[in-house]
C-alpha atoms as a PDB file:
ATOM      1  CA  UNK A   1      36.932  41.449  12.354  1.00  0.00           C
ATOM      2  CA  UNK A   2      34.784  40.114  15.100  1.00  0.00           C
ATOM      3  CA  UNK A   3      31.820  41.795  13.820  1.00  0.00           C
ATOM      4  CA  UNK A   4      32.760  40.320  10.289  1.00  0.00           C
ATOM      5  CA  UNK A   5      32.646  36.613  12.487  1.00  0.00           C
ATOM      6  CA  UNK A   6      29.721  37.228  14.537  1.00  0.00           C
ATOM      7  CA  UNK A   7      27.915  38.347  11.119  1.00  0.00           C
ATOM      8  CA  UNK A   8      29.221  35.358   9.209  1.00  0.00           C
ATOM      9  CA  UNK A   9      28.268  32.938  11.930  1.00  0.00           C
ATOM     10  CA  UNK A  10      24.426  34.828  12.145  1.00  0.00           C
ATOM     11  CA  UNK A  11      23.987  34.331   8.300  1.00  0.00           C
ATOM     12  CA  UNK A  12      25.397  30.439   8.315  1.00  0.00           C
ATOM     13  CA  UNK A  13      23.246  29.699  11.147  1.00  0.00           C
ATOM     14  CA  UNK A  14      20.290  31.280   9.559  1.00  0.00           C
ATOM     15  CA  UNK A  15      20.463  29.302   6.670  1.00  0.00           C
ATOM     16  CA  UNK A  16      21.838  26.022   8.757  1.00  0.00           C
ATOM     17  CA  UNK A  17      18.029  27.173  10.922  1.00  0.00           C
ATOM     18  CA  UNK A  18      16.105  26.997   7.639  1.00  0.00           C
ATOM     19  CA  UNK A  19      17.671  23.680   5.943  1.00  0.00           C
ATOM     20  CA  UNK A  20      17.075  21.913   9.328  1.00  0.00           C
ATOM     21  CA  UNK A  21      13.199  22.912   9.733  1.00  0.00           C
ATOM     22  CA  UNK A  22      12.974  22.023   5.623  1.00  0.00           C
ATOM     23  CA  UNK A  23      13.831  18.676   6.787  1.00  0.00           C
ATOM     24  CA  UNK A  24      11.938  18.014   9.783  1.00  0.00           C
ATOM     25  CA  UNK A  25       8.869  18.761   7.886  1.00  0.00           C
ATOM     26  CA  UNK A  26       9.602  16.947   4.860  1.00  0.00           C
ATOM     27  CA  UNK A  27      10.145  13.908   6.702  1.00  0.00           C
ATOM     28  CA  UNK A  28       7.073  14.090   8.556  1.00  0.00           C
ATOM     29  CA  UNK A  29       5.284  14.669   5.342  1.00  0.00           C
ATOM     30  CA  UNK A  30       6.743  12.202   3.151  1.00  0.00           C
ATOM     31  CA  UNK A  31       5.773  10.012   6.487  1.00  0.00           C
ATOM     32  CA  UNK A  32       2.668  10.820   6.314  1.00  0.00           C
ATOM     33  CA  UNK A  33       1.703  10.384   2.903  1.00  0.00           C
ATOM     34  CA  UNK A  34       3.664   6.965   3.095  1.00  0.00           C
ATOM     35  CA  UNK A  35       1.883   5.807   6.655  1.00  0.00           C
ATOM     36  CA  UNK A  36      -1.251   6.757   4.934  1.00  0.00           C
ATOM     37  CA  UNK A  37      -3.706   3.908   4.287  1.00  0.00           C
ATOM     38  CA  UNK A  38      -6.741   6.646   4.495  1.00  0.00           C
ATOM     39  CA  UNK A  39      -9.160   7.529   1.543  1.00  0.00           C
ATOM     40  CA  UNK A  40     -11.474  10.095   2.369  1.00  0.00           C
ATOM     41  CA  UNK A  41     -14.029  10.530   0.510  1.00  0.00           C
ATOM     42  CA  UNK A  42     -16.104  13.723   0.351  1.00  0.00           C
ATOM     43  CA  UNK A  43     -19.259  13.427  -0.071  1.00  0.00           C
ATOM     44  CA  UNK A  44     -21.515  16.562  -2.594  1.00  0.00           C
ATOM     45  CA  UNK A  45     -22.830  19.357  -0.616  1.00  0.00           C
ATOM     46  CA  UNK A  46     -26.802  18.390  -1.291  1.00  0.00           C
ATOM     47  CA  UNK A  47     -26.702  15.034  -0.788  1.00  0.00           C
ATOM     48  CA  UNK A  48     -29.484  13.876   1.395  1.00  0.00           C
ATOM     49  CA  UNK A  49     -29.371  11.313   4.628  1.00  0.00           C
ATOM     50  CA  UNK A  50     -30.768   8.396   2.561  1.00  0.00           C
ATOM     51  CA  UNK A  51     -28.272   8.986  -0.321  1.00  0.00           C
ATOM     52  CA  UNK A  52     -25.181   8.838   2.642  1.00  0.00           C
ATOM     53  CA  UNK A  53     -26.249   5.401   3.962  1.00  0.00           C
ATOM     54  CA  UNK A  54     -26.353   4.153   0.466  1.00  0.00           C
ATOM     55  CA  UNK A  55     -23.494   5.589  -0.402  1.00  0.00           C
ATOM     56  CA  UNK A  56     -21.536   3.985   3.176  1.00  0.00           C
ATOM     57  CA  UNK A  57     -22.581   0.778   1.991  1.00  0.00           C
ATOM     58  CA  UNK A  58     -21.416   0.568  -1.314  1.00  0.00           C
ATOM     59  CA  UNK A  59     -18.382   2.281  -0.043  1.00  0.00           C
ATOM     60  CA  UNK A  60     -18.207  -1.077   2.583  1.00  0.00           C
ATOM     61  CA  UNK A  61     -18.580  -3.073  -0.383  1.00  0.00           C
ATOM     62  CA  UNK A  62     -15.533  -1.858  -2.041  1.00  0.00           C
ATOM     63  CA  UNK A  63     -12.546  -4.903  -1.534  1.00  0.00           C
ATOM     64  CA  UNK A  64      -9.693  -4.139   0.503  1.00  0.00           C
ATOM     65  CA  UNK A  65     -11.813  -1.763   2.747  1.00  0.00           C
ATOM     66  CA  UNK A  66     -11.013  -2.520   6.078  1.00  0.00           C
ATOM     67  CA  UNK A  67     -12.941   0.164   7.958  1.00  0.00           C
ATOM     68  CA  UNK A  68     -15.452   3.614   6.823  1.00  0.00           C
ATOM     69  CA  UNK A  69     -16.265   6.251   9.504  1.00  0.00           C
ATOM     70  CA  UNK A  70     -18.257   9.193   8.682  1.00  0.00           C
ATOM     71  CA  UNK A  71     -17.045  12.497   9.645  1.00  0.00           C
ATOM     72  CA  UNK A  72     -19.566  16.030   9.015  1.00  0.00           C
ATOM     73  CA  UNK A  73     -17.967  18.981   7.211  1.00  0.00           C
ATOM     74  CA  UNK A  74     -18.859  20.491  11.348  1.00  0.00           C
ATOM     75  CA  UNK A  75     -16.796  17.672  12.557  1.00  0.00           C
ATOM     76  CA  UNK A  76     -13.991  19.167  10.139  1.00  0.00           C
ATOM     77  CA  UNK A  77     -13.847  22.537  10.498  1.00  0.00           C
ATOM     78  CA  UNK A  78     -13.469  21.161  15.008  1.00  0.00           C
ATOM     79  CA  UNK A  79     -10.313  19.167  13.920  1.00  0.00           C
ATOM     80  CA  UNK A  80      -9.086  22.338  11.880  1.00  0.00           C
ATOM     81  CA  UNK A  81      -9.712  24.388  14.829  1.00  0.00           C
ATOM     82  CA  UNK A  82      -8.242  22.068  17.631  1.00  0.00           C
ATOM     83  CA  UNK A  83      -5.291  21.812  15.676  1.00  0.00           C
ATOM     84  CA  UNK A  84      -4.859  25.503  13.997  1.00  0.00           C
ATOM     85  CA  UNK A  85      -6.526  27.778  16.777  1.00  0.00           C
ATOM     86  CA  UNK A  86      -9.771  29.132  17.195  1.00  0.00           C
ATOM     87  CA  UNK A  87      -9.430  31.827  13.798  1.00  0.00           C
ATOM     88  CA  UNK A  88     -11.100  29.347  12.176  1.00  0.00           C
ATOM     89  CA  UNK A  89     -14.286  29.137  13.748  1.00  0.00           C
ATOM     90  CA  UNK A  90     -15.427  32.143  11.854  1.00  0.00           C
ATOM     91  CA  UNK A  91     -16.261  29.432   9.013  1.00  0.00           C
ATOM     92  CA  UNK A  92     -18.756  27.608  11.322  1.00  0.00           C
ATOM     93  CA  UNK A  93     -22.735  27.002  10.018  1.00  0.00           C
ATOM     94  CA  UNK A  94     -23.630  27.812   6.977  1.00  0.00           C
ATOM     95  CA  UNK A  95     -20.371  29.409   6.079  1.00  0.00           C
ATOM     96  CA  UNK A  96     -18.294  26.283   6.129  1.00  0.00           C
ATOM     97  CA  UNK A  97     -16.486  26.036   3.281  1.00  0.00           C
ATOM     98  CA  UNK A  98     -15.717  22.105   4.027  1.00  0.00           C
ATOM     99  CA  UNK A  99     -17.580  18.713   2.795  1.00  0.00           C
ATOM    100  CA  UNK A 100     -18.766  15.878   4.586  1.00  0.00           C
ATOM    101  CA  UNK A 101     -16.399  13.010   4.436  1.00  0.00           C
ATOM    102  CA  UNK A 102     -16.024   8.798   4.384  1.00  0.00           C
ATOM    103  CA  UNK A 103     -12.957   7.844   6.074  1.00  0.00           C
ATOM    104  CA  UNK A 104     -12.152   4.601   4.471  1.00  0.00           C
ATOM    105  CA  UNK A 105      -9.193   2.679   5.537  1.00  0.00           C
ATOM    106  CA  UNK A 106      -7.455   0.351   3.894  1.00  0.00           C
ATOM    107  CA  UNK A 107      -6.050  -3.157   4.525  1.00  0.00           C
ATOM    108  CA  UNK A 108      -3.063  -2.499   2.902  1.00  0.00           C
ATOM    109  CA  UNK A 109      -1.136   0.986   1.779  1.00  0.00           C
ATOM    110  CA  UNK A 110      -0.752  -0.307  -1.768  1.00  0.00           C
ATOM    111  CA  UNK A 111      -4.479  -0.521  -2.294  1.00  0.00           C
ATOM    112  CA  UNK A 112      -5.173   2.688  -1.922  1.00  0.00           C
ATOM    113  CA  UNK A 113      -4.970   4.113  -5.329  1.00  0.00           C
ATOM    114  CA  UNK A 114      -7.297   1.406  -6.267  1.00  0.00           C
ATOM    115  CA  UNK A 115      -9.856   1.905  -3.802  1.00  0.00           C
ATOM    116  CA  UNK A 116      -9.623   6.057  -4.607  1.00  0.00           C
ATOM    117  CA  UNK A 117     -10.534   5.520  -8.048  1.00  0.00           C
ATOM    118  CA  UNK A 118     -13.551   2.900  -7.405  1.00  0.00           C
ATOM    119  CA  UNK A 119     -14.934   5.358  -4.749  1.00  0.00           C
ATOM    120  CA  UNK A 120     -14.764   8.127  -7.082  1.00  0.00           C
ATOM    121  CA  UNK A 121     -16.534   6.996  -9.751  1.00  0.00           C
ATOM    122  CA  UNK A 122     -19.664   6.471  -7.064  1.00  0.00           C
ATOM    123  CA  UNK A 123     -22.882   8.709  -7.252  1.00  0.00           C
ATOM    124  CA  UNK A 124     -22.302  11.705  -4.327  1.00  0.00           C
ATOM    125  CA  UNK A 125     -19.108  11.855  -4.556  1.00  0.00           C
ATOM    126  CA  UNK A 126     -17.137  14.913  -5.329  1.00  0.00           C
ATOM    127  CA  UNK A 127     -13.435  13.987  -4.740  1.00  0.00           C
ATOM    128  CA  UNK A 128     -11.257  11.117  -3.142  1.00  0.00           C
ATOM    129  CA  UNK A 129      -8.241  12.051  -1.461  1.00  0.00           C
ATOM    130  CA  UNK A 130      -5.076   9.961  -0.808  1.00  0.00           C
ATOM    131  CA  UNK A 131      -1.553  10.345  -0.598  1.00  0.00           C
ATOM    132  CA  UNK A 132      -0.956   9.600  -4.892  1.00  0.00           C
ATOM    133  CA  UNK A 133       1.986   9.007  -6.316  1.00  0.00           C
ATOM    134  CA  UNK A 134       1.856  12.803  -7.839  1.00  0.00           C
ATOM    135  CA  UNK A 135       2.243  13.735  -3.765  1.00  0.00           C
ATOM    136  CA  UNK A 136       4.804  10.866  -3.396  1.00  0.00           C
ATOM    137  CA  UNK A 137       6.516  12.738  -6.938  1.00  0.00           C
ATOM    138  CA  UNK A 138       6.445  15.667  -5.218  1.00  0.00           C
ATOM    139  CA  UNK A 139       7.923  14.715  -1.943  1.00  0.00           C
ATOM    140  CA  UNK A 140      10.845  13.012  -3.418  1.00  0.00           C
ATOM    141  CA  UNK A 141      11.867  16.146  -5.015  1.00  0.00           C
ATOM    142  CA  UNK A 142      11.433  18.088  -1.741  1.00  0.00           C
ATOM    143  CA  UNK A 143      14.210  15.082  -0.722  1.00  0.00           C
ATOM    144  CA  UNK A 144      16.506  15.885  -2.943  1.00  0.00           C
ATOM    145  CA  UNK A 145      16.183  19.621  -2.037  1.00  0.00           C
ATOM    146  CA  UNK A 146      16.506  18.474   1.649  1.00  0.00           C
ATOM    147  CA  UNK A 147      19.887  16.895   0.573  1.00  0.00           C
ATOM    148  CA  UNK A 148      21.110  19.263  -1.183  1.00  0.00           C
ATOM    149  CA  UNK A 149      20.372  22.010   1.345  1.00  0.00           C
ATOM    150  CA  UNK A 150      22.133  19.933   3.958  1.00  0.00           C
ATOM    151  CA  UNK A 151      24.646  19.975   1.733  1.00  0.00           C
ATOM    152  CA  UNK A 152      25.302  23.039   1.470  1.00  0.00           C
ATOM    153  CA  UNK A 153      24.584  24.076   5.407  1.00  0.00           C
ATOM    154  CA  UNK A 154      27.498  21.778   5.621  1.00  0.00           C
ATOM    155  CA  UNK A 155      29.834  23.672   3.267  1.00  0.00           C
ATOM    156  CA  UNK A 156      28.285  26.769   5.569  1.00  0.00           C
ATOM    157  CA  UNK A 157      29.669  25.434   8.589  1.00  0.00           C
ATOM    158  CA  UNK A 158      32.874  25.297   7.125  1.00  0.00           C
ATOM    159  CA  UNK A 159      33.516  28.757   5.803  1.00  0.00           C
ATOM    160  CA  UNK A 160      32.053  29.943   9.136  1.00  0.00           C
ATOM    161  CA  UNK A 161      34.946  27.905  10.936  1.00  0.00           C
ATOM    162  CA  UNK A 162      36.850  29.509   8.644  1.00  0.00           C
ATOM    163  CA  UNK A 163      36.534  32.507   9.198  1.00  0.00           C
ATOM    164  CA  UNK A 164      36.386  32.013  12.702  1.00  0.00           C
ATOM    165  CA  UNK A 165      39.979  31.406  12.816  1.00  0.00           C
ATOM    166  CA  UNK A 166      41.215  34.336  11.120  1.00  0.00           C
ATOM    167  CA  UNK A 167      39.501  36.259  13.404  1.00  0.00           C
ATOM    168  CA  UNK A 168      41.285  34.471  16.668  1.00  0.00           C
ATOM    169  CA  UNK A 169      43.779  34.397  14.441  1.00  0.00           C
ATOM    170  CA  UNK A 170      44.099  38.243  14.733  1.00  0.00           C
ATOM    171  CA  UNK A 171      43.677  38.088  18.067  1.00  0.00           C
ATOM    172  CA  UNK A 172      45.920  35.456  18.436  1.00  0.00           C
ATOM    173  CA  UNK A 173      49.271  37.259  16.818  1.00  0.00           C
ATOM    174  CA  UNK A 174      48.284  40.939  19.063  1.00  0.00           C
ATOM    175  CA  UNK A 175      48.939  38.760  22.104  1.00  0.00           C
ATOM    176  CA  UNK A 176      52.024  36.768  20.684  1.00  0.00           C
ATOM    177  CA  UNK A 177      54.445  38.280  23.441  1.00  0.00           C
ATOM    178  CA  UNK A 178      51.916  37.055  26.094  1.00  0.00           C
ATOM    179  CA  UNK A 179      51.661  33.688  25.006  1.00  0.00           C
ATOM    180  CA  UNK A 180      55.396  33.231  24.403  1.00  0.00           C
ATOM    181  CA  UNK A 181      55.823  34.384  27.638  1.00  0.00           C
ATOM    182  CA  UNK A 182      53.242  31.926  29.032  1.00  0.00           C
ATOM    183  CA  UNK A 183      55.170  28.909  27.109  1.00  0.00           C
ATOM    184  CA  UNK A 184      58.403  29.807  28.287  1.00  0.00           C
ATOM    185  CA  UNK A 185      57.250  29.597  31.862  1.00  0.00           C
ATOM    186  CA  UNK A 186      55.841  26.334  31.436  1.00  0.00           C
ATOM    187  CA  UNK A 187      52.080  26.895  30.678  1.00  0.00           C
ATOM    188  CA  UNK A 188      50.496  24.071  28.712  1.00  0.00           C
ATOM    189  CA  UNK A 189      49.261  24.272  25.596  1.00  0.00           C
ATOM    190  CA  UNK A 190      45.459  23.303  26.630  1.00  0.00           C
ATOM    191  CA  UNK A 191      45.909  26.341  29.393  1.00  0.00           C
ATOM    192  CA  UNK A 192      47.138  28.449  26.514  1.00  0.00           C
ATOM    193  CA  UNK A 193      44.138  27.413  24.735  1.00  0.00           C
ATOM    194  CA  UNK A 194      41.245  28.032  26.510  1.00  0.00           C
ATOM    195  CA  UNK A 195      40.589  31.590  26.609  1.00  0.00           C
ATOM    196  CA  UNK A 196      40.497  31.542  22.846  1.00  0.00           C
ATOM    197  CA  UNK A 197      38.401  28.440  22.622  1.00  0.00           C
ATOM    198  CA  UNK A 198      35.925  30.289  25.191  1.00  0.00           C
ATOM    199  CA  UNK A 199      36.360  33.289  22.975  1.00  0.00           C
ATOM    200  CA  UNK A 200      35.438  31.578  20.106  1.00  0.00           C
ATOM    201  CA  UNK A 201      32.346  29.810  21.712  1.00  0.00           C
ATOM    202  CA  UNK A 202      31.067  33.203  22.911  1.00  0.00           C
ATOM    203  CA  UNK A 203      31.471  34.623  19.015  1.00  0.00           C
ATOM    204  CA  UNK A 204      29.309  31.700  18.361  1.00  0.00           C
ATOM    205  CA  UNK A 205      26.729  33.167  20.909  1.00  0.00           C
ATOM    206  CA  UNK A 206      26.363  36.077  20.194  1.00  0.00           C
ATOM    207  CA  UNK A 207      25.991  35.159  16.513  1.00  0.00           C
ATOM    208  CA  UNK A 208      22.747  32.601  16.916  1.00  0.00           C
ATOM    209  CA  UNK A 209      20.449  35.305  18.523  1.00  0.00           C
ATOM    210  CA  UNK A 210      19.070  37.101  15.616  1.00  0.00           C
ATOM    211  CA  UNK A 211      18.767  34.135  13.062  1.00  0.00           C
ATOM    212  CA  UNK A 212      16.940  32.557  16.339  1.00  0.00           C
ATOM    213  CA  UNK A 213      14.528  34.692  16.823  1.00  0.00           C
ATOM    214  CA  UNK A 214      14.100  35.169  12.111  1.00  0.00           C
ATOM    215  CA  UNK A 215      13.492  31.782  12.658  1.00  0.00           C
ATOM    216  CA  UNK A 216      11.012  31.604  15.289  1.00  0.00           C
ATOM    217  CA  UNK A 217       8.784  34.436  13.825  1.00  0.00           C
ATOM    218  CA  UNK A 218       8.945  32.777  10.390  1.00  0.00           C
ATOM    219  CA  UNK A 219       8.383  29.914  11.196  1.00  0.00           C
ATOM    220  CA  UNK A 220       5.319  30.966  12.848  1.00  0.00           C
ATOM    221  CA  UNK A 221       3.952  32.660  10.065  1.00  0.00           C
ATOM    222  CA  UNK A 222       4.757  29.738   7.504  1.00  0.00           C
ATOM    223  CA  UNK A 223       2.911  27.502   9.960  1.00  0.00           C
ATOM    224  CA  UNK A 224      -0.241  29.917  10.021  1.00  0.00           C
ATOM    225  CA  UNK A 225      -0.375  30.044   6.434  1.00  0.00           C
ATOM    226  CA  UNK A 226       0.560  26.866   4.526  1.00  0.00           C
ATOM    227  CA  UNK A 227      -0.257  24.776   7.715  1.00  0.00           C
ATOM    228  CA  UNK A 228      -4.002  25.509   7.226  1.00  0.00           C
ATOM    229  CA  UNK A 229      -3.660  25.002   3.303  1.00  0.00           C
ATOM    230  CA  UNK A 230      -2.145  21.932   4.458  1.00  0.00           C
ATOM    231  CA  UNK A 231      -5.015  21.108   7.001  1.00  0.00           C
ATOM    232  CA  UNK A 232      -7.935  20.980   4.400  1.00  0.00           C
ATOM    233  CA  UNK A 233      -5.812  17.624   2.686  1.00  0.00           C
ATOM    234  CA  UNK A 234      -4.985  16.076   6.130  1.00  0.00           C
ATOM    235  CA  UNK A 235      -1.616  16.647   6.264  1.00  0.00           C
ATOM    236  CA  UNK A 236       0.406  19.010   8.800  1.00  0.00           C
ATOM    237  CA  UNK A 237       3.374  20.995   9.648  1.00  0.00           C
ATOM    238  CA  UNK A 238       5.424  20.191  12.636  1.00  0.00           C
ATOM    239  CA  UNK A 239       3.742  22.512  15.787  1.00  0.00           C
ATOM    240  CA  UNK A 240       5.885  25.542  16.626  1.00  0.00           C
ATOM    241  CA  UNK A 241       5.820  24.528  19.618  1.00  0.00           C
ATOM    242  CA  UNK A 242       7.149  20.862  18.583  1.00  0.00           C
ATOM    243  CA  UNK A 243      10.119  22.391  16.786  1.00  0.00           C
ATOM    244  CA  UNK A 244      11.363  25.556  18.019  1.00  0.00           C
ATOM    245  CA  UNK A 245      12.421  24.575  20.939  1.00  0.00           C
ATOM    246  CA  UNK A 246      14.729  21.931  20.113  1.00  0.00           C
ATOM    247  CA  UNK A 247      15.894  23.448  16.763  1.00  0.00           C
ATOM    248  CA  UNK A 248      16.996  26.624  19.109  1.00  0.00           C
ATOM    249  CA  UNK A 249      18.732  24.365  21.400  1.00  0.00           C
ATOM    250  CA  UNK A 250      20.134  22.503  18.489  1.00  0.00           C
ATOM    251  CA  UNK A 251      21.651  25.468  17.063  1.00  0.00           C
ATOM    252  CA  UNK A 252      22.996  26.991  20.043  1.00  0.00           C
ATOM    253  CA  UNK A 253      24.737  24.069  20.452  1.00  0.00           C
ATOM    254  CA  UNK A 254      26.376  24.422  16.763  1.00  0.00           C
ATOM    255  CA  UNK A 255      27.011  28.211  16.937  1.00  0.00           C
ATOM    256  CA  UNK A 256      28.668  27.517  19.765  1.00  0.00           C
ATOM    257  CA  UNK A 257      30.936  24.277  18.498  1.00  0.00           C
ATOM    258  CA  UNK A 258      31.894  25.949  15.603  1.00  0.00           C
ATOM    259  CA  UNK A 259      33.061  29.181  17.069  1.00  0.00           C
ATOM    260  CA  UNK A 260      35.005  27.382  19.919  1.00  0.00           C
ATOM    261  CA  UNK A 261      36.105  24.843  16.852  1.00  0.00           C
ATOM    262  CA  UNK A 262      37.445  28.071  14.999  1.00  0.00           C
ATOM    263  CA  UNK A 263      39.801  29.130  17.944  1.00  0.00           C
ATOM    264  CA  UNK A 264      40.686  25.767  18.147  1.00  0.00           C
ATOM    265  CA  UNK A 265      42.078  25.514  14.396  1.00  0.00           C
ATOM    266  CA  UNK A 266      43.640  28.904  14.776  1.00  0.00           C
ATOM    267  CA  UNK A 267      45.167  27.987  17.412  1.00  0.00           C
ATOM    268  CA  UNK A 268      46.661  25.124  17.013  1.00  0.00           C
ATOM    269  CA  UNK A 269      48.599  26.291  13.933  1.00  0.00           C
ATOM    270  CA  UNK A 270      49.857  29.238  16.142  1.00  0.00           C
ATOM    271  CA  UNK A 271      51.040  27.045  18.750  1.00  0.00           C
ATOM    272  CA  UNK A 272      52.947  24.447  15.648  1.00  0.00           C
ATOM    273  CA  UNK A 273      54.857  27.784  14.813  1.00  0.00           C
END
């Protein structure tokens, strides 16, 4: 039975782990894209130095432009690198797979879309990036999936208290005789308590180490794969180094309520008897 609890707790925390990272990163996306009063603009591979400066002033001209900044495709592929590690440097010189960009920001968020589509339609232009309402679409479904999954970590923590308490329960009714005997001699119920409340915070323990470490590795990957995806539209994933850490401590901290929550239940029914 306290296998079957120190399994059960693992596999909630796991999935408590993966709901909670979900959401971190959805919210600092769907920040993002909302914060976002950036167009960039990138610019055709062949287009010459004259053809830029023309191109930055009818880019100027556009209303509700606040500010344009020019940023190479080698001034790219460094914030790429800085940001994602030095793997990425293999793309340098010719073999840059990146475009030279206008940074144009805006004067308000709204006009955005507007100034996308007028900068577009200019001569050297390949594509205008901006956070669209198709990415706005797309992170209010990844909302709803962030509520639900809470959700449902929710109902997780639940059946893991649950079962929990049947196992101190177990543990509870093979020392019976002890505890009567520590009642009739006038132990309290609190001191009759705590070893099973400690028991069931250590269950907890010893449950969170493996989905920790799942969690840490995968996340690590995920980050190394879609975060550079990711990188190439402006947009990023929390840092691993940003979340682990306090998602670990985070879930510690839960693994470790709910077992000692678990003895608690259980034990409190035994001691109504």
């Amino acid at each position: 039975m306290a296998f079957a609890a120190i399994s059960g707790v693992a596999v909630t925390i796991l999935l408590v782990g993966i709901s909670l990272a979900l959401v971190l990163n959805v919210t600092k996306l769907s920040r993002d894209v909302e914060n976002d009063v950036r167009v960039q603009v990138a610019v055709e591979p062949k287009t010459t130095a004259k053809q830029k400066d023309k191109l930055e002033a009818q880019l100027k001209d556009i209303p509700s432009v606040k500010k344009v900044s020019y940023s190479s495709k080698a001034n790219e592929l460094k914030k790429i690198v800085s940001q994602y590690g030095s793997s990425f440097k293999m793309f340098g010189g010719d073999d840059n797979p990146l475009s030279d960009m206008f940074i144009l920001e805006a004067s308000q968020p709204q006009k955005t879309v507007t100034i996308a589509k007028r900068a577009s339609k200019l001569a050297n232009v390949s594509r205008a990036n901006y956070g669209g309402s198709q990415t706005k679409k797309l992170f209010r479904t990844m909302n709803s999936v962030r509520n639900l999954g809470l959700a449902f970590s929710i109902l997780l923590l639940f059946v893991a208290i649950f079962l929990i308490s049947n196992t101190i329960r177990i543990t509870i009714l093979s020392r019976s005789r002890e505890i009567e005997i520590m009642r009739l001699v006038g132990a309290t119920r609190w001191y009759i308590r705590w070893p099973f409340i400690l028991e069931g915070a250590w269950t907890g323990l010893l449950g969170v180490i493996v989905p920790l470490v799942v969690i840490d590795l995968g996340y690590s990957s995920i980050f190394n794969g879609v975060g550079r995806q990711l990188a190439t539209s402006g947009y990023s994933l929390l840092q691993p180094q940003a979340l682990i850490w306090p998602l670990n401590l985070s879930l510690l901290v839960i693994a470790m309520l709910i077992g000692a929550l678990g003895a608690a239940v259980s034990m409190g029914r035994f001691l109504k008897m």
